[in-house]
C-alpha atoms as a PDB file:
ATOM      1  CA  UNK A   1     -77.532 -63.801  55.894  1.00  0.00           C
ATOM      2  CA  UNK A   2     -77.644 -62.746  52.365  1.00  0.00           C
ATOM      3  CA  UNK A   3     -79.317 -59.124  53.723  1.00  0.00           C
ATOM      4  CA  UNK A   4     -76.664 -58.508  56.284  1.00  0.00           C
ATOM      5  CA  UNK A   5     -73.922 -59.286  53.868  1.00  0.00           C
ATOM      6  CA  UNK A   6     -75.549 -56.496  51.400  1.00  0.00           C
ATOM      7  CA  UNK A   7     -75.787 -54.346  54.185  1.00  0.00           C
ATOM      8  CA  UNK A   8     -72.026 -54.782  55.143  1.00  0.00           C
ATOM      9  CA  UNK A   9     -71.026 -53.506  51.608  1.00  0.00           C
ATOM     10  CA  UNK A  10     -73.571 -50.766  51.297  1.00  0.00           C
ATOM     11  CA  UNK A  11     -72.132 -49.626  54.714  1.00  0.00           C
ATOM     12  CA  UNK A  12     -68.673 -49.717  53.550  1.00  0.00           C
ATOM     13  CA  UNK A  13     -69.320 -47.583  50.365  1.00  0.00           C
ATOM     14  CA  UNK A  14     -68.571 -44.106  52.186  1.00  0.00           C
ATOM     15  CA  UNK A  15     -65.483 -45.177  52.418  1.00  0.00           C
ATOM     16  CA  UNK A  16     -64.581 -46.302  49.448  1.00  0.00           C
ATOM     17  CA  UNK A  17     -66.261 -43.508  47.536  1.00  0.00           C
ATOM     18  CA  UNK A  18     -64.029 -40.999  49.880  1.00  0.00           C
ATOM     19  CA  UNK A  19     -60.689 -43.152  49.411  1.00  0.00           C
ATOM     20  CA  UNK A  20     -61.970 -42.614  45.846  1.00  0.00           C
ATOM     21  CA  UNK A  21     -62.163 -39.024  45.810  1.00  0.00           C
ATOM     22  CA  UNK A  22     -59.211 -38.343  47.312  1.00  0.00           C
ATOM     23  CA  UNK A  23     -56.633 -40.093  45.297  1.00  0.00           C
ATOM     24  CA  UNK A  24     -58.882 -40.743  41.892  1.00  0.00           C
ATOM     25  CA  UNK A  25     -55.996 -41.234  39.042  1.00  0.00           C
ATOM     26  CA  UNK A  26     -53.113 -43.098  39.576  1.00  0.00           C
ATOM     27  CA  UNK A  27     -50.093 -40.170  40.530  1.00  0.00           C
ATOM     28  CA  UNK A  28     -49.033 -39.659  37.005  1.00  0.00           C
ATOM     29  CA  UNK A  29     -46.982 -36.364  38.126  1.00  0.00           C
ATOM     30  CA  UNK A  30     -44.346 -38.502  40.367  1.00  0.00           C
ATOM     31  CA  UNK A  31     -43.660 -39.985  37.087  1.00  0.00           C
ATOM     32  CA  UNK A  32     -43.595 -37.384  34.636  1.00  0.00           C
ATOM     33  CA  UNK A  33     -41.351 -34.090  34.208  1.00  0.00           C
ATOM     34  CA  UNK A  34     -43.239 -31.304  33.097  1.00  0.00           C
ATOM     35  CA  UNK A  35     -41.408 -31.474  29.151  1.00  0.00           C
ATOM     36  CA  UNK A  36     -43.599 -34.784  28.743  1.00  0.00           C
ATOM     37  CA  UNK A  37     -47.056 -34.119  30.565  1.00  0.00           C
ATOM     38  CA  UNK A  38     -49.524 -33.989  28.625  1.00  0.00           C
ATOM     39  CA  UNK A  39     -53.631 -32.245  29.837  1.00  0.00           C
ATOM     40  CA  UNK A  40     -57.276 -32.277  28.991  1.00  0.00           C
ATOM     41  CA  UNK A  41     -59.657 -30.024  30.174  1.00  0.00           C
ATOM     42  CA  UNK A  42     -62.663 -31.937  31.334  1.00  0.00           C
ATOM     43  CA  UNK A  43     -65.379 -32.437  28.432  1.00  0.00           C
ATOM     44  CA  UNK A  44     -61.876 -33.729  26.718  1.00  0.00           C
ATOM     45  CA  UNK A  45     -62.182 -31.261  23.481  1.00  0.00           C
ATOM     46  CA  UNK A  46     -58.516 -29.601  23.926  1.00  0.00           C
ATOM     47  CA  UNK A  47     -55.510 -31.595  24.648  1.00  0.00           C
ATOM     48  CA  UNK A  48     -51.984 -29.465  25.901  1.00  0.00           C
ATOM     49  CA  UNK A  49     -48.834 -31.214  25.054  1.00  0.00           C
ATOM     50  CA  UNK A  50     -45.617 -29.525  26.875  1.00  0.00           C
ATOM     51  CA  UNK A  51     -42.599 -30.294  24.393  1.00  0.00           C
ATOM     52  CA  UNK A  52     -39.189 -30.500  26.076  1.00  0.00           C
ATOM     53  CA  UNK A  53     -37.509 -26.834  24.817  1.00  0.00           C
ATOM     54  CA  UNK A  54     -34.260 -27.578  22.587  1.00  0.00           C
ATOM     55  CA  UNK A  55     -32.229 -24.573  24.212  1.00  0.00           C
ATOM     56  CA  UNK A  56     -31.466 -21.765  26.174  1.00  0.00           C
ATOM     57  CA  UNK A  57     -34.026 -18.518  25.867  1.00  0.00           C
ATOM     58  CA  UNK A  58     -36.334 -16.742  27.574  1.00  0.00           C
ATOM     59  CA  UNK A  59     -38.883 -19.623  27.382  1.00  0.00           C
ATOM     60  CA  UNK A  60     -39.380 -22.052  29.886  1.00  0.00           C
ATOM     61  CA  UNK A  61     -41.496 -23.917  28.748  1.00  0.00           C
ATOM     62  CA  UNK A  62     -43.387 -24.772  25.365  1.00  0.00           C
ATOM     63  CA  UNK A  63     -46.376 -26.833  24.820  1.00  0.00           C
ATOM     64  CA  UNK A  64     -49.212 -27.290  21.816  1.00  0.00           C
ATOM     65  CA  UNK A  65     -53.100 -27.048  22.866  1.00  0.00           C
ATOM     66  CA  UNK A  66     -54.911 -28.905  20.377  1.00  0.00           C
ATOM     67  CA  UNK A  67     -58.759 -28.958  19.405  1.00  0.00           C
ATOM     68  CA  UNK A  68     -59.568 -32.205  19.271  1.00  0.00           C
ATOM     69  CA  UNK A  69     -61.557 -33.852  16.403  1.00  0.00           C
ATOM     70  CA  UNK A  70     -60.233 -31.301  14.707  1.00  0.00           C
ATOM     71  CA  UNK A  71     -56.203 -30.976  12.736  1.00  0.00           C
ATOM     72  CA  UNK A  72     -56.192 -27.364  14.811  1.00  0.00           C
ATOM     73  CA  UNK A  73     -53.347 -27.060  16.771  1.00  0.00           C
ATOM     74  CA  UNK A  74     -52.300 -23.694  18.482  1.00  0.00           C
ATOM     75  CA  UNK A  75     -48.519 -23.121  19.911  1.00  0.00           C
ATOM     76  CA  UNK A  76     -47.871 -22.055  23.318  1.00  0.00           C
ATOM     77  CA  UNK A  77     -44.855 -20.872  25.678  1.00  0.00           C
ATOM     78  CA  UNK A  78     -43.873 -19.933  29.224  1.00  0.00           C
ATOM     79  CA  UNK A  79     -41.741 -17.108  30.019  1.00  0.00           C
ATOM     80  CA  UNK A  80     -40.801 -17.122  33.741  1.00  0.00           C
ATOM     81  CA  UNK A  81     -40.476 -13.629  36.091  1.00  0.00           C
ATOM     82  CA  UNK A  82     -37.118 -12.723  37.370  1.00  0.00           C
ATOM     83  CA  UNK A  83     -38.017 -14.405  40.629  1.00  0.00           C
ATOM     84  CA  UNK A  84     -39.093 -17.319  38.837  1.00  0.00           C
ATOM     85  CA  UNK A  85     -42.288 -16.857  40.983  1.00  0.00           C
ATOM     86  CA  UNK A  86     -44.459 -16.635  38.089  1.00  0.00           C
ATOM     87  CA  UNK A  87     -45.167 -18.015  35.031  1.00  0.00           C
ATOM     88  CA  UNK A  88     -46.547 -16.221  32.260  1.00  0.00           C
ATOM     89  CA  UNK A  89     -48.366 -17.734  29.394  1.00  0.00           C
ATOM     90  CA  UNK A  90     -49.371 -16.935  25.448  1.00  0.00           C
ATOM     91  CA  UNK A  91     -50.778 -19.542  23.370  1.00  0.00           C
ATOM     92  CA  UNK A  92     -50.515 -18.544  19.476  1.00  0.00           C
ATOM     93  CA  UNK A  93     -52.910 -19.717  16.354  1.00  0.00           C
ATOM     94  CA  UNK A  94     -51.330 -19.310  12.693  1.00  0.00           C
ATOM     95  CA  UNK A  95     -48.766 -16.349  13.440  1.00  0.00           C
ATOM     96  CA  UNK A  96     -46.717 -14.802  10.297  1.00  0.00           C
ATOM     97  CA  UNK A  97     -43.041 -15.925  10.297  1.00  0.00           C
ATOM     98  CA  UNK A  98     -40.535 -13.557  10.162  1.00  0.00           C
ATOM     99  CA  UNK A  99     -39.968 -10.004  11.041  1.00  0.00           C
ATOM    100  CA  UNK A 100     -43.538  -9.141  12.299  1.00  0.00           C
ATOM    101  CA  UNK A 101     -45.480  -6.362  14.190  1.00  0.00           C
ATOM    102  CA  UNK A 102     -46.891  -5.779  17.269  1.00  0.00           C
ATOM    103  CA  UNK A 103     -50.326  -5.862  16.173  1.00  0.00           C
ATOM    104  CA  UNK A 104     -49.446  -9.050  14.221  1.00  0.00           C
ATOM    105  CA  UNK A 105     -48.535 -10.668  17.503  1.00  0.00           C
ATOM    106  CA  UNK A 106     -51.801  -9.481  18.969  1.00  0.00           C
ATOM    107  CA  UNK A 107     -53.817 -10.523  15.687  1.00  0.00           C
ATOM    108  CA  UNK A 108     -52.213 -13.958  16.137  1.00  0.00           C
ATOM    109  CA  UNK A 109     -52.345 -14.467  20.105  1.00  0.00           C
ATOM    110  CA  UNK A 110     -55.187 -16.655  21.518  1.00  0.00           C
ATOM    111  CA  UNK A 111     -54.503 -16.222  24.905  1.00  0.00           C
ATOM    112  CA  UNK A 112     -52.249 -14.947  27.431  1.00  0.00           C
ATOM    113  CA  UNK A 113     -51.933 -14.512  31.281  1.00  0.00           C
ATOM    114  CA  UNK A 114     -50.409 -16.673  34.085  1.00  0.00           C
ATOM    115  CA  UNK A 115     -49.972 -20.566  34.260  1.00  0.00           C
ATOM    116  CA  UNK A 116     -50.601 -21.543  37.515  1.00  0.00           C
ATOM    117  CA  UNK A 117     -50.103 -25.490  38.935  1.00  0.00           C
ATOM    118  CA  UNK A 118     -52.095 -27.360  40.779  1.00  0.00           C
ATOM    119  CA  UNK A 119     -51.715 -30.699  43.114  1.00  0.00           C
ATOM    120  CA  UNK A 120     -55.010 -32.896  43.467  1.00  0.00           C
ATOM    121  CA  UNK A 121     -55.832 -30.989  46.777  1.00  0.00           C
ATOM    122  CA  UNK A 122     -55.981 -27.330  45.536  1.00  0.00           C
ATOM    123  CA  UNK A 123     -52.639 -26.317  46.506  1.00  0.00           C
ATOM    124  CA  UNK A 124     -51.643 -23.501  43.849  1.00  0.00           C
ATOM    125  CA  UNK A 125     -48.078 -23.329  42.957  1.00  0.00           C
ATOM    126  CA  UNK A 126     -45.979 -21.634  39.866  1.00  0.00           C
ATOM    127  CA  UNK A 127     -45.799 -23.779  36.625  1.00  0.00           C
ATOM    128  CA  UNK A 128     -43.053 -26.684  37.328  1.00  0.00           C
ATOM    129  CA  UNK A 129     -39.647 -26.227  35.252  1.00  0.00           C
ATOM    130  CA  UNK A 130     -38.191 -29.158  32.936  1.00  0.00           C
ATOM    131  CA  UNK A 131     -36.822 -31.687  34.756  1.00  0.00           C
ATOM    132  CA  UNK A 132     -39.751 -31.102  37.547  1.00  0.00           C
ATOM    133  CA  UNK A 133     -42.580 -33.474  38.289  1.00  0.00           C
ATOM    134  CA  UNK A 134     -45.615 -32.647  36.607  1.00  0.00           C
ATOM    135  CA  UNK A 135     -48.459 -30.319  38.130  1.00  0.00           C
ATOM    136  CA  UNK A 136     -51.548 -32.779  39.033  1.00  0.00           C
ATOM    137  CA  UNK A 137     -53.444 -30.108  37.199  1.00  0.00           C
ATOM    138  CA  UNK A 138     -52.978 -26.508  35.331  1.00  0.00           C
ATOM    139  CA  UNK A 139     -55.098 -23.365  35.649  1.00  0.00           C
ATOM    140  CA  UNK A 140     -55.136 -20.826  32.798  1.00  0.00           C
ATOM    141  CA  UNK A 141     -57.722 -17.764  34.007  1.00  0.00           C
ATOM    142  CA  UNK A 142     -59.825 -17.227  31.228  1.00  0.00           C
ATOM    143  CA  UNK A 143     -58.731 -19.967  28.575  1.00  0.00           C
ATOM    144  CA  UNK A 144     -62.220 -20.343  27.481  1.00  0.00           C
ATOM    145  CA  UNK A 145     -63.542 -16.812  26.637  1.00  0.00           C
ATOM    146  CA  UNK A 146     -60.303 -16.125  25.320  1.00  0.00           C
ATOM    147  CA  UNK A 147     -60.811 -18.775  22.366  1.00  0.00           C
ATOM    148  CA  UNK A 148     -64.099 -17.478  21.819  1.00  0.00           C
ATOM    149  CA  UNK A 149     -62.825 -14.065  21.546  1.00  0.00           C
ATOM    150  CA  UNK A 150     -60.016 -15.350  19.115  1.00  0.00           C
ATOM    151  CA  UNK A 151     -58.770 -16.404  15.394  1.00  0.00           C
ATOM    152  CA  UNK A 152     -59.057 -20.141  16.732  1.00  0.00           C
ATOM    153  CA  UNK A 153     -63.057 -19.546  17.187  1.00  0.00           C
ATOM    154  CA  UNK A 154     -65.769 -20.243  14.327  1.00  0.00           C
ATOM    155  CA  UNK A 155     -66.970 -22.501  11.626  1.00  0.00           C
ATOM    156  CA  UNK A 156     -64.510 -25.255  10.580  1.00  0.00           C
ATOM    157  CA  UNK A 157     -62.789 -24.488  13.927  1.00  0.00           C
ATOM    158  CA  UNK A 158     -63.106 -24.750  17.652  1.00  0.00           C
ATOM    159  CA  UNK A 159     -66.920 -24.229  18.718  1.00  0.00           C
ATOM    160  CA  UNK A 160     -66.513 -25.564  22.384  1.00  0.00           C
ATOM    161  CA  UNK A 161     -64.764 -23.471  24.590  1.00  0.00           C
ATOM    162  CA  UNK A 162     -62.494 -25.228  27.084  1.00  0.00           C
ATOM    163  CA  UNK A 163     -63.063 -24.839  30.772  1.00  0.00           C
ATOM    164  CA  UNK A 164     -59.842 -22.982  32.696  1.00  0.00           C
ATOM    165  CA  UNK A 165     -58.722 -26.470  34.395  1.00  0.00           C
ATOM    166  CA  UNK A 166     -57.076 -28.835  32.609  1.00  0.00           C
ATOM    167  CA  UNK A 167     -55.956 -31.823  34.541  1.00  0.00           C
ATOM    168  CA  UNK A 168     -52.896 -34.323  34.055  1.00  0.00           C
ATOM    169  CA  UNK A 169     -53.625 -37.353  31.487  1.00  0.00           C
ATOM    170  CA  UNK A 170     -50.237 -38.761  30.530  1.00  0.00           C
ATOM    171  CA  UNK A 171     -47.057 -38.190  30.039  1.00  0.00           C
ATOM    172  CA  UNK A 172     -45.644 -38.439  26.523  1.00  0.00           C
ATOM    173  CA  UNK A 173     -42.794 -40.771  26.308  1.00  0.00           C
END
């Protein structure tokens, strides 16, 4: 008896393992806007904190990307197309204040491209507004080179490049 009882649960752990994989965090997004979500790319050394934005401007949406185990904390906005189809991203690292230049900006700018959304199956979608549900997950093409490649990158700083994914770990309350 005690075999075929062993063998009953080692038969019934494909289907755990699959009920598992397909659902395997609780669904923090139907309970967090996107203002209050808060991401970590999977080896957990950057955290993204959206920020809910205080009022009307070209911005959509504004967030911090921290290094973690380290005080380095980059800024980062959201600028939606006319069609509100897209989403396009810049993440900043100790920019001058005040009346500054173009190649200040681009001295300054860690990153920038298009903030795509995700749901747990792969479905790609633009960047949820305020007052939306959180994306399951975020995709920002070529986060991790771009560090590298930027004033964020070196001794005393970031020396692990983040992967492109980040996926939902909270919401910030």
């Amino acid at each position: 008896m005690p075999a075929q009882n062993m063998m009953a649960r080692l038969a019934s752990m494909p289907l755990i393992t699959l009920a598992c994989s397909v659902n395997p965090m609780p669904a923090y997004a139907e309970e967090c806007v996107q203002e209050k979500a808060v991401y970590v790319d999977m080896d957990n050394a950057y955290e993204l904190r959206f920020e809910p934005m205080d009022s009307e401007s070209a911005v959509s949406n504004k967030f911090k990307l921290a290094v973690r185990n380290t005080a380095l904390v980059a800024e980062g906005v959201v600028m939606r197309s006319d069609d509100q189809l897209r989403a396009d991203g810049r993440i900043m690292f100790e920019c001058p204040e005040g009346d500054v230049t173009g190649a200040d900006l681009r001295a300054c700018t860690v990153w920038q491209g298009m903030v795509y959304a995700s749901d747990l199956k792969g479905h790609i979608r633009a960047l949820p507004a305020e007052g939306e549900s959180a994306a399951d997950r975020l995709f920002l093409p070529a986060l991790g080179p771009s560090i590298q490649k930027s004033s964020l990158w070196g001794k005393g700083k970031a020396t692990v490049a983040p992967w492109d994914v980040l996926s939902l770990k909270g919401c910030n309350q």
